[in-house]
Protein backbone atom coordinates (compact mmCIF):
# COMPACT_ATOMS: atom_id res chain seq x y z
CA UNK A 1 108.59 120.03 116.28
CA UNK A 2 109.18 122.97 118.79
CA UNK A 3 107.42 121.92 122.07
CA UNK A 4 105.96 125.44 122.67
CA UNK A 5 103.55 126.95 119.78
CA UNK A 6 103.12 130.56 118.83
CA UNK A 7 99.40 131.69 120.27
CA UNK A 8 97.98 134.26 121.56
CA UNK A 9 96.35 132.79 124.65
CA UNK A 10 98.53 130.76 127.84
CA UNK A 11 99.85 127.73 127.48
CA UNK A 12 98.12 125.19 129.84
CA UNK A 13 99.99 123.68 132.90
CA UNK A 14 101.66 120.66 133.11
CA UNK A 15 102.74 118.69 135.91
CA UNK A 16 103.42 114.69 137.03
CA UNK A 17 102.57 113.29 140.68
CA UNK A 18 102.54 109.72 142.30
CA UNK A 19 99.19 108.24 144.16
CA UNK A 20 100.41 106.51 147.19
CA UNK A 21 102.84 105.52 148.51
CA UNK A 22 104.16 101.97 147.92
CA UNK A 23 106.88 100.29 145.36
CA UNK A 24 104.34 100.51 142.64
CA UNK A 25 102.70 104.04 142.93
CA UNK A 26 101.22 105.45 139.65
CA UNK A 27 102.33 108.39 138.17
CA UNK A 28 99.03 110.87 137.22
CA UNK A 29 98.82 113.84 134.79
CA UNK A 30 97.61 116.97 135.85
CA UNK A 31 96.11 119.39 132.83
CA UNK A 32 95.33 122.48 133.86
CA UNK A 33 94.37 126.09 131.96
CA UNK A 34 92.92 128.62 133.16
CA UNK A 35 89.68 128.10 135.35
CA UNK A 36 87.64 125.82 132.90
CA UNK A 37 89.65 123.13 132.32
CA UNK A 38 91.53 121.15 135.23
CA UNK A 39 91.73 117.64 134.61
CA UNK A 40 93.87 114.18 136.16
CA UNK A 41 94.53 111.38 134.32
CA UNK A 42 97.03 108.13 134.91
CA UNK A 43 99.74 107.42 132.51
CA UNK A 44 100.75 103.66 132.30
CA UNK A 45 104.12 104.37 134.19
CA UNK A 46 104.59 103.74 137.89
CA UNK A 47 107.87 103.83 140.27
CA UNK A 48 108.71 103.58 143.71
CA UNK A 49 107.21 106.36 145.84
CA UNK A 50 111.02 106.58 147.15
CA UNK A 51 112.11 107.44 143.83
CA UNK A 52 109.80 110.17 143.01
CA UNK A 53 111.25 113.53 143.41
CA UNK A 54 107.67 115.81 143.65
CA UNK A 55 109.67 119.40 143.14
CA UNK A 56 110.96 118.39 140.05
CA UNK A 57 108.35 116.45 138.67
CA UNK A 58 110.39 112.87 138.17
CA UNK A 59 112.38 110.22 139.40
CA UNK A 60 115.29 111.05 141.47
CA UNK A 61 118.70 110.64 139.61
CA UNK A 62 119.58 107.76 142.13
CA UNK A 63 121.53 104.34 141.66
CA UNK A 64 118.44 102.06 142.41
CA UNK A 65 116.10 103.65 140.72
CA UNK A 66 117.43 101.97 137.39
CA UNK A 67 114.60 103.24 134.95
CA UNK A 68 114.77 106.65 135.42
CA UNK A 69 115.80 108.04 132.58
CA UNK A 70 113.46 105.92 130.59
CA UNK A 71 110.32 107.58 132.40
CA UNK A 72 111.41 110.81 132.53
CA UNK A 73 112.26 111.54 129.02
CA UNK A 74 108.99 110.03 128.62
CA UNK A 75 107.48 112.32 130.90
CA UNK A 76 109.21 115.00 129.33
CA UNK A 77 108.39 114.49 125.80
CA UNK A 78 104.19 113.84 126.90
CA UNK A 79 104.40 117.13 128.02
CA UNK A 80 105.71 118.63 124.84
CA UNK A 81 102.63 116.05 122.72
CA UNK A 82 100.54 117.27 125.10
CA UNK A 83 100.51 121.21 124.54
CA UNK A 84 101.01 120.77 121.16
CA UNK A 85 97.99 118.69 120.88
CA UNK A 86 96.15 121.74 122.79
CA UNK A 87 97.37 124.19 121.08
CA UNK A 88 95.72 122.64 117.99
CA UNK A 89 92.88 121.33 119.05
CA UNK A 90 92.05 124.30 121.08
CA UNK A 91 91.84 126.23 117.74
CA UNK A 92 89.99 123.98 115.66
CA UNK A 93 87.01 123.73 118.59
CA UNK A 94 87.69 120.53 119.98
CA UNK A 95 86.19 119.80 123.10
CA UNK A 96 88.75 119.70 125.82
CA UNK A 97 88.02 117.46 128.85
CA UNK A 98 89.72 114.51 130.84
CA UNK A 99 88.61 111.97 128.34
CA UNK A 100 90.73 114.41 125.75
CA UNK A 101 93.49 114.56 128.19
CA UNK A 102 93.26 109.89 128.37
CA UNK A 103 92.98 109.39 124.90
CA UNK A 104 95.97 112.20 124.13
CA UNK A 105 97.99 110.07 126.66
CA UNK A 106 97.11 106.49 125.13
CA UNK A 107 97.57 108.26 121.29
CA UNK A 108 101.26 109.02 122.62
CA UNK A 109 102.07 105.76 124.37
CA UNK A 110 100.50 103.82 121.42
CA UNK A 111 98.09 101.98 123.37
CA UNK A 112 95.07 100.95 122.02
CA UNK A 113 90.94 102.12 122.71
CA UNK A 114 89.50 99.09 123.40
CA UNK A 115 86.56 100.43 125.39
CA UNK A 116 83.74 102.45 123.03
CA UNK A 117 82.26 105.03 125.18
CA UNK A 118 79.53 105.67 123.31
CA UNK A 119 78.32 102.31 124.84
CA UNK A 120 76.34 103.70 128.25
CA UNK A 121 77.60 101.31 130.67
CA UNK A 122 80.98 102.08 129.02
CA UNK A 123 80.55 105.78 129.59
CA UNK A 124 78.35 105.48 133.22
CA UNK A 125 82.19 103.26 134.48
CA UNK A 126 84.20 105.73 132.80
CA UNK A 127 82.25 108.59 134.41
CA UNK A 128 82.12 106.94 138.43
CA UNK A 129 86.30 106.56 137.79
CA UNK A 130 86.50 110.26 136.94
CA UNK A 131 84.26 110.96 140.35
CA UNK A 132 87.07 109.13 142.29
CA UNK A 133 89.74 111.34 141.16
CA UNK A 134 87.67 114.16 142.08
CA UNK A 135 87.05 112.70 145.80
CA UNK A 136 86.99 115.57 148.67
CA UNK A 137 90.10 116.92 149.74
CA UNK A 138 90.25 120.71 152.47
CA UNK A 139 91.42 123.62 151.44
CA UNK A 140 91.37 125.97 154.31
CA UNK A 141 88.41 125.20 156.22
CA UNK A 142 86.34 124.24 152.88
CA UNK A 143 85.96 120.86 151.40
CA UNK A 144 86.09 121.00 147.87
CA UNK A 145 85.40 117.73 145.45
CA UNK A 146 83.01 114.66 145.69
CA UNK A 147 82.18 112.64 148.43
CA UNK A 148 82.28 109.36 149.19
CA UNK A 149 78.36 109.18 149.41
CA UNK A 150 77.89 110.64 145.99
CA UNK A 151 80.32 108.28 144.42
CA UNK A 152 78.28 105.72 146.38
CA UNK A 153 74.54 107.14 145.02
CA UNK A 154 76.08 106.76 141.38
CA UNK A 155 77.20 103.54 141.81
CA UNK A 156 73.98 102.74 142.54
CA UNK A 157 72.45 104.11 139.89
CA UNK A 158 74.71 102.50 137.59
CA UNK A 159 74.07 99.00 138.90
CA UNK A 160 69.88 100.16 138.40
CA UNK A 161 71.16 100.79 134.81
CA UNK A 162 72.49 97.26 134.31
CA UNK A 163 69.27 95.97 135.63
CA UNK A 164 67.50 97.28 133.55
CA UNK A 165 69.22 96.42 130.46
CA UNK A 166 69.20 92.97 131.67
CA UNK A 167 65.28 92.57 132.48
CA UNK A 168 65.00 94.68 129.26
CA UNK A 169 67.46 92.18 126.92
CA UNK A 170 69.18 95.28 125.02
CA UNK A 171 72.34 96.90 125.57
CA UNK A 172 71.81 100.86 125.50
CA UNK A 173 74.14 103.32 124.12
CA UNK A 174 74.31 107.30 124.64
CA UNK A 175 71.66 108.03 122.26
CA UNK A 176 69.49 105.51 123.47
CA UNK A 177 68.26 107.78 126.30
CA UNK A 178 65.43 109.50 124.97
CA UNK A 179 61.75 109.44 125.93
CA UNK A 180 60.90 106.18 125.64
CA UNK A 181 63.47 104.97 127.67
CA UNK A 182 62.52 107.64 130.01
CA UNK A 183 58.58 106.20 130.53
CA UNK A 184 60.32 102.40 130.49
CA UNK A 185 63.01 103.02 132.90
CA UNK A 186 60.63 104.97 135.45
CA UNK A 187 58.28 101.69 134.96
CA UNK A 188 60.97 99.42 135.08
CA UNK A 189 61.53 101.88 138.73
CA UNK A 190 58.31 101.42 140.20
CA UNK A 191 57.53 97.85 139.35
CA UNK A 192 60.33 95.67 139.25
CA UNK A 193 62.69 97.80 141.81
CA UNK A 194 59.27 98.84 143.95
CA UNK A 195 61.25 102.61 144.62
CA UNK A 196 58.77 105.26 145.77
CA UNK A 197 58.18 108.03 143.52
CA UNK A 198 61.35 110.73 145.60
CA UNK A 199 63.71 107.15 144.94
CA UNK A 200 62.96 107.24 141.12
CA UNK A 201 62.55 111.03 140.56
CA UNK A 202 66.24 110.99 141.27
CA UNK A 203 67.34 108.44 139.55
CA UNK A 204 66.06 110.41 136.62
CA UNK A 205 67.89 113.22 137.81
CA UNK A 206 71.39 111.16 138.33
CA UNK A 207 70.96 109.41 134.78
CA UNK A 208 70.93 112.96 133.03
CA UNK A 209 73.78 114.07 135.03
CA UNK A 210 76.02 111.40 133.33
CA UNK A 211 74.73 111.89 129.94
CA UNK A 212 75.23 115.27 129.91
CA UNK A 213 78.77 115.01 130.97
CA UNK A 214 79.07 112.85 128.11
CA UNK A 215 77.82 115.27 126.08
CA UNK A 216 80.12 117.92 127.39
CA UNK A 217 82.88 115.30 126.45
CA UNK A 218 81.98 115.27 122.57
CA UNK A 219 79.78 112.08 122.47
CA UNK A 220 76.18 112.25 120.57
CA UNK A 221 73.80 112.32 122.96
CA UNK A 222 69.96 112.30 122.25
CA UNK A 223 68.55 115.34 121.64
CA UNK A 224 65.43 114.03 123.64
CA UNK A 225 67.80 114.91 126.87
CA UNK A 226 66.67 118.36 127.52
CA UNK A 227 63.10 117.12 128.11
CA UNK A 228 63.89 114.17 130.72
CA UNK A 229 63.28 115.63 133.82
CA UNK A 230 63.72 114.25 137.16
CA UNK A 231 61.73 115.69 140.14
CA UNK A 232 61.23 115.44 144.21
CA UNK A 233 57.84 115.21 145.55
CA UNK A 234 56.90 117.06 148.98
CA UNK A 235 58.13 114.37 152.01
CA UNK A 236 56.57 114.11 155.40
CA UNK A 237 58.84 114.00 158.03
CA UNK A 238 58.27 114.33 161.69
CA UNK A 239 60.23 116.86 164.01
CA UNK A 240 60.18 117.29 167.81
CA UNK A 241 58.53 120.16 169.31
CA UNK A 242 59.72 122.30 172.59
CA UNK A 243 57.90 121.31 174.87
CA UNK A 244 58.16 117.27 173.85
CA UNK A 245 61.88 118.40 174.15
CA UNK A 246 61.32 119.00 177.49
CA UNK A 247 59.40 116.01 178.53
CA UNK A 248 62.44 113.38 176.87
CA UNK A 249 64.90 115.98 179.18
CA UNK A 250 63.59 116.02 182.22
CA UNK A 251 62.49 112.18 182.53
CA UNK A 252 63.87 109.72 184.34
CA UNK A 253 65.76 106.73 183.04
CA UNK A 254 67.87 105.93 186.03
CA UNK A 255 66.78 102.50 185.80
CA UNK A 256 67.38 101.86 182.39
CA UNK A 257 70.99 103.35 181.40
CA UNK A 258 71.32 102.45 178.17
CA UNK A 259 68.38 104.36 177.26
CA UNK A 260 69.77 107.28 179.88
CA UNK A 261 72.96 107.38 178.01
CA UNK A 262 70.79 107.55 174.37
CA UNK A 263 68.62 110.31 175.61
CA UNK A 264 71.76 112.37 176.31
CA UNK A 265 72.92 111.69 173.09
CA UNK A 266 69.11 113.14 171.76
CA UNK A 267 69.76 115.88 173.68
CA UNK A 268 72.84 116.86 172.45
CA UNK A 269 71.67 116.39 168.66
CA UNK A 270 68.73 118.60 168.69
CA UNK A 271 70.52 121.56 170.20
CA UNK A 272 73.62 121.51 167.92
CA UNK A 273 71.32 121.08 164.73
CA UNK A 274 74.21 118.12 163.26
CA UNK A 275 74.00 114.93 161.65
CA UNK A 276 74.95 111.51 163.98
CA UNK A 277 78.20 111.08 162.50
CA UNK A 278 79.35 115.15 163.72
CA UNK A 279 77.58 115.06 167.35
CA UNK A 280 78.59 111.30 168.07
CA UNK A 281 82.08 112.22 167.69
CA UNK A 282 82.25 115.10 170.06
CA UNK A 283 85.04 115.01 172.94
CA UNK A 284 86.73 117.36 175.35
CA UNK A 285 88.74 118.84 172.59
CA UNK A 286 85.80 120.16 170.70
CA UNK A 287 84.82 122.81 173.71
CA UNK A 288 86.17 125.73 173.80
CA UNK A 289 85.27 128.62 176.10
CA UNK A 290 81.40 127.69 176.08
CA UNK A 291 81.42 126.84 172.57
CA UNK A 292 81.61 123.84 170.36
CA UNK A 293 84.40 124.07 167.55
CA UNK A 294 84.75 121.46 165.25
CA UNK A 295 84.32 120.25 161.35
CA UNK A 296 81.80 118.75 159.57
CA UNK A 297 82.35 114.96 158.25
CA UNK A 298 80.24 115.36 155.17
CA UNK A 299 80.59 118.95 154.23
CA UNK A 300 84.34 119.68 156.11
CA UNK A 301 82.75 123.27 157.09
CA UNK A 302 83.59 124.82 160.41
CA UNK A 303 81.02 125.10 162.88
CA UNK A 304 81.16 126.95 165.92
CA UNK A 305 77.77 126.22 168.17
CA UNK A 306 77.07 127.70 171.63
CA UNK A 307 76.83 124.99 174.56
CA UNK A 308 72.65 125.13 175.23
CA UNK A 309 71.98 124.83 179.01
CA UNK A 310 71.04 121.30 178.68
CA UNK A 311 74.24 120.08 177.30
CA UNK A 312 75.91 122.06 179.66
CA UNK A 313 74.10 119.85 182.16
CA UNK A 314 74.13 116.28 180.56
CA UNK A 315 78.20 117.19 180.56
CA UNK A 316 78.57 118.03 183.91
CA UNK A 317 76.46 114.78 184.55
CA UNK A 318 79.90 113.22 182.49
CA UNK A 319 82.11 115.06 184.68
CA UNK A 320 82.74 117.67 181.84
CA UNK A 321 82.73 115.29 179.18
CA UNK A 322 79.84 113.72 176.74
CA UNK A 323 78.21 110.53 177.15
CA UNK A 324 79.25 106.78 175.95
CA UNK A 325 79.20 106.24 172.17
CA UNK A 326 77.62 104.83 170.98
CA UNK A 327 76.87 103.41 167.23
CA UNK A 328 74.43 104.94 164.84
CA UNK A 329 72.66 101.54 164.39
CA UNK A 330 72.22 101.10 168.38
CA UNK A 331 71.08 105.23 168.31
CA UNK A 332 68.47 104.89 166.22
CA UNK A 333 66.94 101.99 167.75
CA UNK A 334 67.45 103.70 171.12
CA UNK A 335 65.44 106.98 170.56
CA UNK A 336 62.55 105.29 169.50
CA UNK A 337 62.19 103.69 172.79
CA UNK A 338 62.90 106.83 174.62
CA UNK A 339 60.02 108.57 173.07
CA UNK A 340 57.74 105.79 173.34
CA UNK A 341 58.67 105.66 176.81
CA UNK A 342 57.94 108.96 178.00
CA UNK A 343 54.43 108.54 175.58
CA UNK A 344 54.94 110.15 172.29
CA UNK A 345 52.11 107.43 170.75
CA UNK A 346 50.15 109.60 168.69
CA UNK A 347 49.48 108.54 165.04
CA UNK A 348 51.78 111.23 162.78
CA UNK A 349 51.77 111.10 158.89
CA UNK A 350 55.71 109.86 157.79
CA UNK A 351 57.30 106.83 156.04
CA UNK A 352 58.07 104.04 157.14
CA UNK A 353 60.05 100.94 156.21
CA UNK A 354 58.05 97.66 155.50
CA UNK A 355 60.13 94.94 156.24
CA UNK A 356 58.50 92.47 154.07
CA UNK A 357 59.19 94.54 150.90
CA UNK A 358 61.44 96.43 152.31
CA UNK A 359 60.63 99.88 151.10
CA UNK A 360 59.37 102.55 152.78
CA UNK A 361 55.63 102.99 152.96
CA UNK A 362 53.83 106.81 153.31
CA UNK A 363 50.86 106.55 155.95
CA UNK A 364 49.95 107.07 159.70
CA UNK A 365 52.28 105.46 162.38
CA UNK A 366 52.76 106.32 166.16
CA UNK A 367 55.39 109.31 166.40
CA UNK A 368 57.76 107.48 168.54
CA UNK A 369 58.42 105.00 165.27
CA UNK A 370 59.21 107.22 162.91
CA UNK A 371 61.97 108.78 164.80
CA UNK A 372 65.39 108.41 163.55
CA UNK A 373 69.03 110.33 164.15
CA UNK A 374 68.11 112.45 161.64
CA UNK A 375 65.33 114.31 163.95
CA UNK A 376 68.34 116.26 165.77
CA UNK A 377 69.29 118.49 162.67
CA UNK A 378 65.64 118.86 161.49
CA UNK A 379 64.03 119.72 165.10
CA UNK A 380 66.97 122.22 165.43
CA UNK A 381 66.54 124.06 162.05
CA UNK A 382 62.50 124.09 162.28
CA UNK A 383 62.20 124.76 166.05
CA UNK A 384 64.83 127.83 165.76
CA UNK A 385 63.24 128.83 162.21
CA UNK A 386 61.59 132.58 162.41
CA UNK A 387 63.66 133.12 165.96
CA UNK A 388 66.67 133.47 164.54
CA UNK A 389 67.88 134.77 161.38
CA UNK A 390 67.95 132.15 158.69
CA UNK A 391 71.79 132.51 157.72
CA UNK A 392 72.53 132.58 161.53
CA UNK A 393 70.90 128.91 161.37
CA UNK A 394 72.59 127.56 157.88
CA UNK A 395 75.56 128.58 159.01
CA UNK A 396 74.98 125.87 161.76
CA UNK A 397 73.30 123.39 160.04
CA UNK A 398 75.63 123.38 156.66
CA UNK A 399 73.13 124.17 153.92
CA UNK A 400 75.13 126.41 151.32
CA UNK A 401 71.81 128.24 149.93
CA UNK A 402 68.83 129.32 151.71
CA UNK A 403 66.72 127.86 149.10
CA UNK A 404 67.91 124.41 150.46
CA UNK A 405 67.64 125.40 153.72
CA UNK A 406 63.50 126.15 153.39
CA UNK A 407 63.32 123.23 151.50
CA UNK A 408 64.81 121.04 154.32
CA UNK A 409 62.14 122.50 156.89
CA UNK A 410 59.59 121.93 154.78
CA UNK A 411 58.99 125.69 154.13
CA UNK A 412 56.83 127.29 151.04
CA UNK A 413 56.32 130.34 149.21
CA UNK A 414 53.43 130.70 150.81
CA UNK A 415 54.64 129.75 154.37
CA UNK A 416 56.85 132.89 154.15
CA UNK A 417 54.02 135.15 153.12
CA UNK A 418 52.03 134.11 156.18
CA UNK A 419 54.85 134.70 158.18
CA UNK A 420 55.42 138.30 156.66
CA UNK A 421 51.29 138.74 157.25
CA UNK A 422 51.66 138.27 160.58
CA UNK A 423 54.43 139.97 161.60
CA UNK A 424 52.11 143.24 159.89
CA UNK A 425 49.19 142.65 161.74
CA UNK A 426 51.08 142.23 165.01
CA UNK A 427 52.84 145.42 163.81
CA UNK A 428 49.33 147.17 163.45
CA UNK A 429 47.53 146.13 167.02
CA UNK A 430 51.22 147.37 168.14
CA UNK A 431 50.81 150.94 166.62
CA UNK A 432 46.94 150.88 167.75
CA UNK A 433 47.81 150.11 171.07
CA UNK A 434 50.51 152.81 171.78
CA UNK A 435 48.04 155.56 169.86
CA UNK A 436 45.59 154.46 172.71
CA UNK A 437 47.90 154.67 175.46
């Protein structure tokens, strides 16, 4: 059988790679055509990252690498079973996607399917290992793929899953996810996991994420999805204004430097708008010419922010540099006693963690306990919001939509139309004024 087939639309691409870099690395597939389909999958074959010739796509032609010929004519005659099986697939409608690509790949090596996907643990595993393939990697200054911390939320949602079934007694498949477990699930949520209502809203939402993948992979799905619908409610969270700003600044904590060195830190956070892990990691070689240059951990996007005149004066206090790190455990716990110390007691609606059931409890606490790391980027974005031009602000923050970015603050619909109702009746007294003058 001829390895390329007459069609008239492009072949897909090819190619082989190694993962790391020992005596044993796999070698991976790569399937790619067009913009739609670009998928990674292992083969059962591994050699010695030494051996692995990555311009050519096989192992070098070297005396100790003894089984190379072996795995290359392997490699190359996959390649051929692979477009083949594309080419006619592709034209009788079947659904292309990495599970396509794994089971093309076992059909050629003659290994067996042992695992039925159609069972949902099954297909939630399957789905987390295709996540980890798909992990964040930069391209330019973007960040493209997963991230650790969504692998991490799925995982979790998967082990919820498996709870479930086991306080429930029955195994679920695909089709299984339908209404009723909908209503039993979010029950099962509430009172046997005790999750507040945001918790299990997206747990809904995570769930139909995975079965609709499946579904975009060919398995029979219920067709009770569509209507399972996760939601968020509306969160209270607590920000600090100006002028509190200025009271943590300008007190004194000489005597206590610990909580000195922490305030700093606060400082710094609230007026570069970034999450603990970006500010905390700040050094010398961030500044550049009155500016802070660096990347984002989570998002890998390039931020540029202006020094503020206070952190121009905590880092002269450093001789030019930033304070001691210090960890994001020890930070939180710090702040909290730096705003009760300078007297931020007043009862504020917010959540906060019970530590006998240890889940988060919505009521009325004293301001300086509800304060977390998390304050910095939030104070920045709602303090500055209206000031400044909204992009001007995501673009410091990291939010990729300005629909994200309102919903951070807190912002509504309405909340915007006030604004705008303002603005025109300042703009009218304005106009009255100068016809008077």
């Amino acid at each position: 059988m001829a390895i390329f087939s007459q069609t008239n639309y492009p072949m897909p691409s090819i190619k082989f790679f190694i993962s790391g870099k020992s005596e044993n690395s796999t070698i991976y597939v790569r399937f790619v055509h067009g913009r739609k389909y670009d998928f990674k999958r292992a083969t059962h074959l591994s050699t010695n990252h030494n051996h692995w010739n990555p311009e050519r796509e096989e192992v070098r032609k070297i005396a100790t690498a003894t089984n190379r010929d072996e795995i290359n004519q392997y490699l190359f005659r996959l390649k051929g079973h692979l477009i083949n099986k594309f080419t006619t697939d592709y034209a009788k409608g079947v659904t292309i996607s990495s599970f396509w690509l794994a089971s093309q790949i076992r059909a050629f090596s003659n290994q067996r399917e042992d695992t039925d996907l159609n069972n949902l643990d099954n297909y939630c595993h399957y789905f987390i290992s295709n996540l980890s393939t798909k992990k964040n990697k930069s391209k330019g200054e973007v960040t493209i793929g997963v991230s650790d911390s969504t692998i991490k939320k799925y995982k979790n949602i998967v082990r919820k899953l498996e709870g479930f079934q086991s306080y429930t007694k029955k195994k679920l498949e695909l089709t299984d996810i339908d209404h009723r477990f909908e209503t039993d699930f979010i029950k099962y949520l509430r009172e046997v996991e005790t999750l507040n209502p945001n918790t299990i809203g997206r747990s809904i939402k995570f769930v139909k994420t995975i079965l609709r993948d499946a579904q975009d992979n060919g398995f029979k799905v219920s067709p009770q999805l569509t209507k399972i619908q996760g939601w968020t409610s509306e969160t209270k969270f607590v920000t600090l204004h100006e002028e509190e700003i200025d009271i943590i600044y300008e007190y004194d904590f000489s005597n206590t430097p610990y909580l000195d060195n922490a305030r700093d830190w606060l400082i710094i956070g609230l007026f570069t708008g970034q999450r603990v892990s970006d500010f905390m990691s700040f050094n010398s070689e961030v500044v550049k010419e009155g500016f802070l240059e660096f990347k984002q951990r989570k998002t890998g996007k390039k931020v540029i922010v202006p020094l503020h005149e206070y952190v121009r004066t905590i880092m002269q206090k450093y001789g030019g540099s930033f304070p001691k790190k210090i960890s994001d455990a020890r930070f939180n716990e710090y702040i909290k006693l730096v705003c009760q110390r300078v007297g931020l007691t007043n009862m504020v609606e917010g959540s906060l963690n019970n530590p006998k059931t240890k889940r988060k409890e919505e009521g009325f606490y004293p301001k300086y306990k509800l304060v977390s790391s998390h304050i910095c980027r939030r104070s920045f974005a709602t303090n500055h919001y209206g000031k400044l031009p909204t992009t001007l602000l995501m673009s410091v923050t990291g939010h990729s939509t300005e629909k994200m970015f309102l919903k951070y603050i807190g912002k509504t619909p309405m909340d915007n139309a006030n604004q705008l109702k303002e603005y025109w009746e300042a703009l009218e007294i304005r106009k009255k004024d100068n016809k008077q003058q």
